[in-house]
Structures are given as structure tokens and as C-alpha cells.
C-alpha atoms as a PDB file:
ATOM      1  CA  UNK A   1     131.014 -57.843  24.840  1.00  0.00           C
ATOM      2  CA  UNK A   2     133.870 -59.100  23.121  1.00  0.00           C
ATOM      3  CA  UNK A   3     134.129 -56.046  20.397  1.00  0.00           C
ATOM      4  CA  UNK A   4     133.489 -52.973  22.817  1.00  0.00           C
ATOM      5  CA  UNK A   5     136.812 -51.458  22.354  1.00  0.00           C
ATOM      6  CA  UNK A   6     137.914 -47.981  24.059  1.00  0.00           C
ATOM      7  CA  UNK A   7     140.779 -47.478  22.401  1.00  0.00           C
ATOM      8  CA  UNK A   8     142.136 -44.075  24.917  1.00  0.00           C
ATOM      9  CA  UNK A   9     141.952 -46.767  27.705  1.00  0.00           C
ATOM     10  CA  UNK A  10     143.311 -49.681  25.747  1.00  0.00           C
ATOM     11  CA  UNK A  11     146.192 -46.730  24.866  1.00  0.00           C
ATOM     12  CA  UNK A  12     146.920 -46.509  28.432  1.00  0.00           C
ATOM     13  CA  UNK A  13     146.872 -50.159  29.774  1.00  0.00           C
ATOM     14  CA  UNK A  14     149.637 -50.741  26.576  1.00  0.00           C
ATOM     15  CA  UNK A  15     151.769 -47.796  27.752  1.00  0.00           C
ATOM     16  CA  UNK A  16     154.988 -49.096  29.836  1.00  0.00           C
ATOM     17  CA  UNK A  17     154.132 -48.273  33.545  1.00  0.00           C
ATOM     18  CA  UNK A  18     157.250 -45.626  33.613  1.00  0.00           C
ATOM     19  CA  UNK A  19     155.272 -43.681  30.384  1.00  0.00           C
ATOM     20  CA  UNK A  20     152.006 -43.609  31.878  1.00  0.00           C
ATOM     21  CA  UNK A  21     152.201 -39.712  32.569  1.00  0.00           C
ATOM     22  CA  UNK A  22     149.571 -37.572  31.347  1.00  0.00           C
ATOM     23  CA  UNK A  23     151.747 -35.373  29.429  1.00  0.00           C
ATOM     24  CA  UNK A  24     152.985 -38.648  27.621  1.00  0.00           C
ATOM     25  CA  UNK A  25     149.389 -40.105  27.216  1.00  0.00           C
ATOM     26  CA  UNK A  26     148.055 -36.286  25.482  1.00  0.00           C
ATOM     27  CA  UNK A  27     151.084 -36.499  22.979  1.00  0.00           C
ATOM     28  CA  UNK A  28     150.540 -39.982  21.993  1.00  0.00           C
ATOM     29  CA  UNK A  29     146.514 -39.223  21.961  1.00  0.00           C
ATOM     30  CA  UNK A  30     146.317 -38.153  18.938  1.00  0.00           C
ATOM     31  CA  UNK A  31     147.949 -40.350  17.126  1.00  0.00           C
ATOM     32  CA  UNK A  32     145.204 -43.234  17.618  1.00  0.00           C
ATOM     33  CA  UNK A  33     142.713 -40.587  16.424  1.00  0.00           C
ATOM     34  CA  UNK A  34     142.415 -42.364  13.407  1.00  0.00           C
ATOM     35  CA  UNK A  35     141.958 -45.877  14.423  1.00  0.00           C
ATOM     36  CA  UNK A  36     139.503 -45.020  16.993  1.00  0.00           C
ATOM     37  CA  UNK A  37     137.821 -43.553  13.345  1.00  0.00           C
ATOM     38  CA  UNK A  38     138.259 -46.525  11.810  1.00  0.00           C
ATOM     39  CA  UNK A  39     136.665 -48.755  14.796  1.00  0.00           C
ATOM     40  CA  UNK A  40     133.820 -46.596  15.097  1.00  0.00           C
ATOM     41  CA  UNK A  41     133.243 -46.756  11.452  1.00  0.00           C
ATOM     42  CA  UNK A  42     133.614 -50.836  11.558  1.00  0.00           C
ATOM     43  CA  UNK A  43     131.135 -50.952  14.753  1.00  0.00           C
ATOM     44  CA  UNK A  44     128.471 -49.135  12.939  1.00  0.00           C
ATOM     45  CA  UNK A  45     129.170 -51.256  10.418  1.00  0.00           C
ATOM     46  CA  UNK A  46     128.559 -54.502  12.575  1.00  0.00           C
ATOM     47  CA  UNK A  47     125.936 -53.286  13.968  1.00  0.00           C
ATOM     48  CA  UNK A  48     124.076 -52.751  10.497  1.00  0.00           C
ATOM     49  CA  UNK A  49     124.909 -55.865   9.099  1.00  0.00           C
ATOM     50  CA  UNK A  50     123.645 -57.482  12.690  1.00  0.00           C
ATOM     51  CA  UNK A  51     120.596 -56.295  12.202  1.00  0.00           C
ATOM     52  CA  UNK A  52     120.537 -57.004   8.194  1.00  0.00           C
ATOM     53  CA  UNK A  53     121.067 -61.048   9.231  1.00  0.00           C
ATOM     54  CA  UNK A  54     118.563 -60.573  12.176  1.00  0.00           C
ATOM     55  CA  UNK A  55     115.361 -60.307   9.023  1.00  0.00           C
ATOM     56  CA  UNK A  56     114.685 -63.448   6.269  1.00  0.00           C
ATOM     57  CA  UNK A  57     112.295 -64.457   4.100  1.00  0.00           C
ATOM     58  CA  UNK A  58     109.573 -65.781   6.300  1.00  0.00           C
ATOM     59  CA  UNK A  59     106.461 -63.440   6.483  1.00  0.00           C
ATOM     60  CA  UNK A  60     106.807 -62.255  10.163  1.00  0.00           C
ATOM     61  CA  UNK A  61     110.322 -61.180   9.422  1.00  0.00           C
ATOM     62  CA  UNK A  62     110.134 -59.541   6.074  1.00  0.00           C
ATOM     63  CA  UNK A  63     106.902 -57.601   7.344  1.00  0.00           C
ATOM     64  CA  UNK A  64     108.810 -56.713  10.881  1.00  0.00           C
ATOM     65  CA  UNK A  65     112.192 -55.455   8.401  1.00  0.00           C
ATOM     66  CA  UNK A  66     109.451 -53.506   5.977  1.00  0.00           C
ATOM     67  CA  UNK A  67     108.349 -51.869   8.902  1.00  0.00           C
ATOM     68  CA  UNK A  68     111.246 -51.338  11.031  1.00  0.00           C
ATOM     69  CA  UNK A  69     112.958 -49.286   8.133  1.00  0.00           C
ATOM     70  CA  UNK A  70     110.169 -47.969   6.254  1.00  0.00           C
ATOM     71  CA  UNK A  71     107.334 -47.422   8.941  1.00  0.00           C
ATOM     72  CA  UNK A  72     108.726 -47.902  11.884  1.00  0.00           C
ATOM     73  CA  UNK A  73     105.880 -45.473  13.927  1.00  0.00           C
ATOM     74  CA  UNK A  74     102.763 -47.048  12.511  1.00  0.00           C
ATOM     75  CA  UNK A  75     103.834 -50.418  11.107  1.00  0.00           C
ATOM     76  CA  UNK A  76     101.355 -50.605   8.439  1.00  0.00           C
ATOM     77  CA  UNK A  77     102.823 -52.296   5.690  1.00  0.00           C
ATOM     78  CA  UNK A  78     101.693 -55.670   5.461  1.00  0.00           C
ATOM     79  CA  UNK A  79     102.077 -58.721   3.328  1.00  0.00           C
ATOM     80  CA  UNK A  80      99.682 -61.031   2.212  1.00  0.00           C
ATOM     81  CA  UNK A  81      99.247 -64.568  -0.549  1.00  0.00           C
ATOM     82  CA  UNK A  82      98.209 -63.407  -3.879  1.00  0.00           C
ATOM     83  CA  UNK A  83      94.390 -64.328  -3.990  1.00  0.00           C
ATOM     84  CA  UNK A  84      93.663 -67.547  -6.712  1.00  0.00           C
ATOM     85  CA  UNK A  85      90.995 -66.117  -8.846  1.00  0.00           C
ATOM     86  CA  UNK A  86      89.914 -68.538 -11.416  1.00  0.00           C
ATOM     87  CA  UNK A  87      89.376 -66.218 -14.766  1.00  0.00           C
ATOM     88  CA  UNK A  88      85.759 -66.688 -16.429  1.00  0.00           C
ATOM     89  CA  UNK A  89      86.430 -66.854 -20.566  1.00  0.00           C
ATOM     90  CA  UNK A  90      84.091 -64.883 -22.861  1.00  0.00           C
ATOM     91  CA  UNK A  91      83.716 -67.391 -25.838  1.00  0.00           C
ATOM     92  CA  UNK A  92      83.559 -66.218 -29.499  1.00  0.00           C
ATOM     93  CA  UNK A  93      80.467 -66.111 -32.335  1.00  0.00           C
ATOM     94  CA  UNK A  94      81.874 -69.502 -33.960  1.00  0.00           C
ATOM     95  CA  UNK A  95      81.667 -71.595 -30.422  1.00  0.00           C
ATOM     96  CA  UNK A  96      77.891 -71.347 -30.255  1.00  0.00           C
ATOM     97  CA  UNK A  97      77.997 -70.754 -26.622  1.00  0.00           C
ATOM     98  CA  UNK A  98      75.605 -68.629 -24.704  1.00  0.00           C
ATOM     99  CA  UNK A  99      75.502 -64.774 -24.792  1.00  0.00           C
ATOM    100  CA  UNK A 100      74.615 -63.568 -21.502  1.00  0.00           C
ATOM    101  CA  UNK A 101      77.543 -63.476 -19.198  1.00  0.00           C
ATOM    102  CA  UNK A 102      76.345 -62.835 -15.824  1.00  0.00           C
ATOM    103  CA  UNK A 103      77.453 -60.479 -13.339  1.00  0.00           C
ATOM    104  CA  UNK A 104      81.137 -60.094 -13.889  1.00  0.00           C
ATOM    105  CA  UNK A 105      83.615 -58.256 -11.976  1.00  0.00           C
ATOM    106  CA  UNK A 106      87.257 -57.412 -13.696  1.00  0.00           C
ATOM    107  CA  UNK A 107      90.208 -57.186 -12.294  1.00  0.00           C
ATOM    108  CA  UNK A 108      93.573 -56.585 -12.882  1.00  0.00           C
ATOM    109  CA  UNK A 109      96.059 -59.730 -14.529  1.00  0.00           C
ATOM    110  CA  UNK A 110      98.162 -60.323 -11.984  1.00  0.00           C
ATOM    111  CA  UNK A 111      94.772 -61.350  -9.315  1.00  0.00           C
ATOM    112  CA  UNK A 112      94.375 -64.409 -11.286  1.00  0.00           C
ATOM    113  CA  UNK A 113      95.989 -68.079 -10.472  1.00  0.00           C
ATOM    114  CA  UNK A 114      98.484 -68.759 -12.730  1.00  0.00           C
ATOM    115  CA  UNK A 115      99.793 -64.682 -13.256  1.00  0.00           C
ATOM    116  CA  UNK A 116     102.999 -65.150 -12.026  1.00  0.00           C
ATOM    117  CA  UNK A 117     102.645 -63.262  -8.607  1.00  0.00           C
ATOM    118  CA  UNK A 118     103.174 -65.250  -5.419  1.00  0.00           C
ATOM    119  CA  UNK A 119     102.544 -62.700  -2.994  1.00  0.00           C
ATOM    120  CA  UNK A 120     101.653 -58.502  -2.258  1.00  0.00           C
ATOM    121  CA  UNK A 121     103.431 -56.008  -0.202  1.00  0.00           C
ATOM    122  CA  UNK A 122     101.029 -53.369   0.805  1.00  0.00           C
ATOM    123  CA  UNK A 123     102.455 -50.351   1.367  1.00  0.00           C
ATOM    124  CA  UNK A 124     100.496 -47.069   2.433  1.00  0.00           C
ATOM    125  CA  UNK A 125     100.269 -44.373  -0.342  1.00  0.00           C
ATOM    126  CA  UNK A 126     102.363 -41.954   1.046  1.00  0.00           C
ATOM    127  CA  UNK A 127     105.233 -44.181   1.596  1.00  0.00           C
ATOM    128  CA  UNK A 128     104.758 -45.663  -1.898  1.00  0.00           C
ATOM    129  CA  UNK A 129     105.364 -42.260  -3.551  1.00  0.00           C
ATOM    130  CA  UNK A 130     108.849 -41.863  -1.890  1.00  0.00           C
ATOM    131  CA  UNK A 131     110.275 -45.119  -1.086  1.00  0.00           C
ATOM    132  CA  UNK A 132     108.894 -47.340  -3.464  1.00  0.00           C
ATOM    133  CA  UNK A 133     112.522 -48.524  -5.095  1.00  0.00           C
ATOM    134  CA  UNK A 134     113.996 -48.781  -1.904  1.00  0.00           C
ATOM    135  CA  UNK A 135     110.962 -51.058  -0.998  1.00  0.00           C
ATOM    136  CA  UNK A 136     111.445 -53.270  -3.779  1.00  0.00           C
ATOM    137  CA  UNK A 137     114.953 -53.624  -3.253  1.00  0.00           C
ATOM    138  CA  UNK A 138     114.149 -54.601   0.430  1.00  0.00           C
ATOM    139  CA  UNK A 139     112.087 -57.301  -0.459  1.00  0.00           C
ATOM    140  CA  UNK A 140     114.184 -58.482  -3.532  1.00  0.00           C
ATOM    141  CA  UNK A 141     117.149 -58.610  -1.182  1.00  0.00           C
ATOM    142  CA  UNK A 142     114.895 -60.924   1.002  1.00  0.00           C
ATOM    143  CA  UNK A 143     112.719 -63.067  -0.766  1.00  0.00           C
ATOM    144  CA  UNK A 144     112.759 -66.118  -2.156  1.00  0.00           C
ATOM    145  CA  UNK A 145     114.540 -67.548  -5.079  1.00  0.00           C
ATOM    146  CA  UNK A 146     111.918 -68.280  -7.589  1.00  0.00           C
ATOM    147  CA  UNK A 147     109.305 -66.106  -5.312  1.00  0.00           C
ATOM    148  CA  UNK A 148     107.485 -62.993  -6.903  1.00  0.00           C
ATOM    149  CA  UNK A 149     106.208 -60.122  -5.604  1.00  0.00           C
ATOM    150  CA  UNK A 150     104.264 -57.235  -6.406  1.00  0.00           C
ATOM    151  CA  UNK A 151     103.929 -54.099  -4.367  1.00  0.00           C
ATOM    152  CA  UNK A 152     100.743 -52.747  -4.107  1.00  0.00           C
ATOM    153  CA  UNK A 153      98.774 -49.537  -2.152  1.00  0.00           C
ATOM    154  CA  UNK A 154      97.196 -50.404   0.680  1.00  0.00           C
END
């Protein structure tokens, strides 16, 4: 490709033809120690931030980048649409409205339409207990604008 770089060879092929002695080449050696530092540095570098830019916001991609760096083994973390409950009301004395409410099941605030929450990351519970700031960052980093989230145990 066009950045793989070997910078003892690249020493070399620079040298003047009459210098290219290997008692010439060792004393000049280490004196590109440090930029063959610095390149390996920058190429890890690249190669982080290629993969960064290679995940979005899209479901398939933000589940494969939860996985690849969180559970990259099992790949159980999943994402799914926050479910639209509709909320039944329990009306007061003064509205004169029937007693007996039915079956009923509660849940928690943020399962109802209208709670703010667009979608759930489900994360297993050991990973949750370790990672789960590093999670959130993840998917803040990736989501989007306007989009919330909630992270959840599977």
C-alpha cells in the first residue's frame, strides 16, 4: 500500500551508491531510530482511526462496533426500538370513573411512548458491571443527533 514504509530499507535506497557499506549503514542506523518510532506510532494510529470511520450510526454497524470492542468472542450485545407502550391512567375520587382497574402490569418510565428513549443497548451483566461508561461513550460517539439511548441488561 501506499503508507507501508520500512524505513532501514528506505535508509539504504537514499544512501549515495559509494556509502552503501555496511559499516556506514550500522552508524547511520541509529539515527532513524526515532522516526521509525514515530511511524510506527502514526500507523497504529491510522489503523485505529480506520477502523473508528469503518462503524456509524446504522443498527448493523453500531451493534457490529459494540461487539467488536466489547464482546468480540460471543457478540451478544444487541440493540433493539424502544417498545411504544401506551400508559393506562388511574383516575381520581372526583372523576366518577370506575374502580376496578383490571389486570395491570407496571413497568418502568422510560417503556412508555412518549419517555424520551428511542432505542436500548442490551448489554450482558457481566460486561455491564465493568464497561458500562465506556459503552455509553461508544454509542454517544455514534449515534444520532437528537437520538436517545438507554443501556439496559440483557
Amino acid at each position: 500500500m501506499w503508507f507501508n514504509i520500512n524505513i532501514q530499507v528506505l535508509l539504504v535506497e537514499t544512501l549515495i551508491i559509494a556509502l552503501r557499506k555496511a559499516d556506514v549503514v550500522a552508524w547511520i542506523r541509529p539515527f532513524v531510530t526515532p522516526l521509525q518510532s514515530l511511524y510506527d506510532q502514526w500507523f497504529a494510529y491510522r489503523r485505529s482511526n480506520l477502523i473508528k470511520l469503518s462503524y456509524n450510526s446504522q443498527v448493523c454497524y453500531l451493534r457490529k462496533g459494540l461487539n467488536d470492542s466489547f464482546d468480540p468472542e460471543l457478540r451478544r450485545i444487541l440493540i433493539t426500538d424502544a417498545p411504544a407502550l401506551d400508559q393506562d391512567f388511574i383516575y381520581t375520587r372526583q372523576e366518577n370513573s370506575p374502580v376496578y382497574l383490571g389486570t395491570m402490569f407496571l413497568e418502568q418510565n422510560f417503556m412508555y411512548t412518549g419517555s424520551g428513549v428511542d432505542f436500548f443497548v442490551k448489554v450482558p451483566a457481566e460486561l455491564l458491571q465493568t464497561s458500562i461508561e465506556a459503552i455509553n461513550a461508544f454509542v454517544d460517539y455514534y449515534r444520532l443527533c437528537g437520538k436517545t439511548f438507554k443501556i439496559i441488561e440483557l
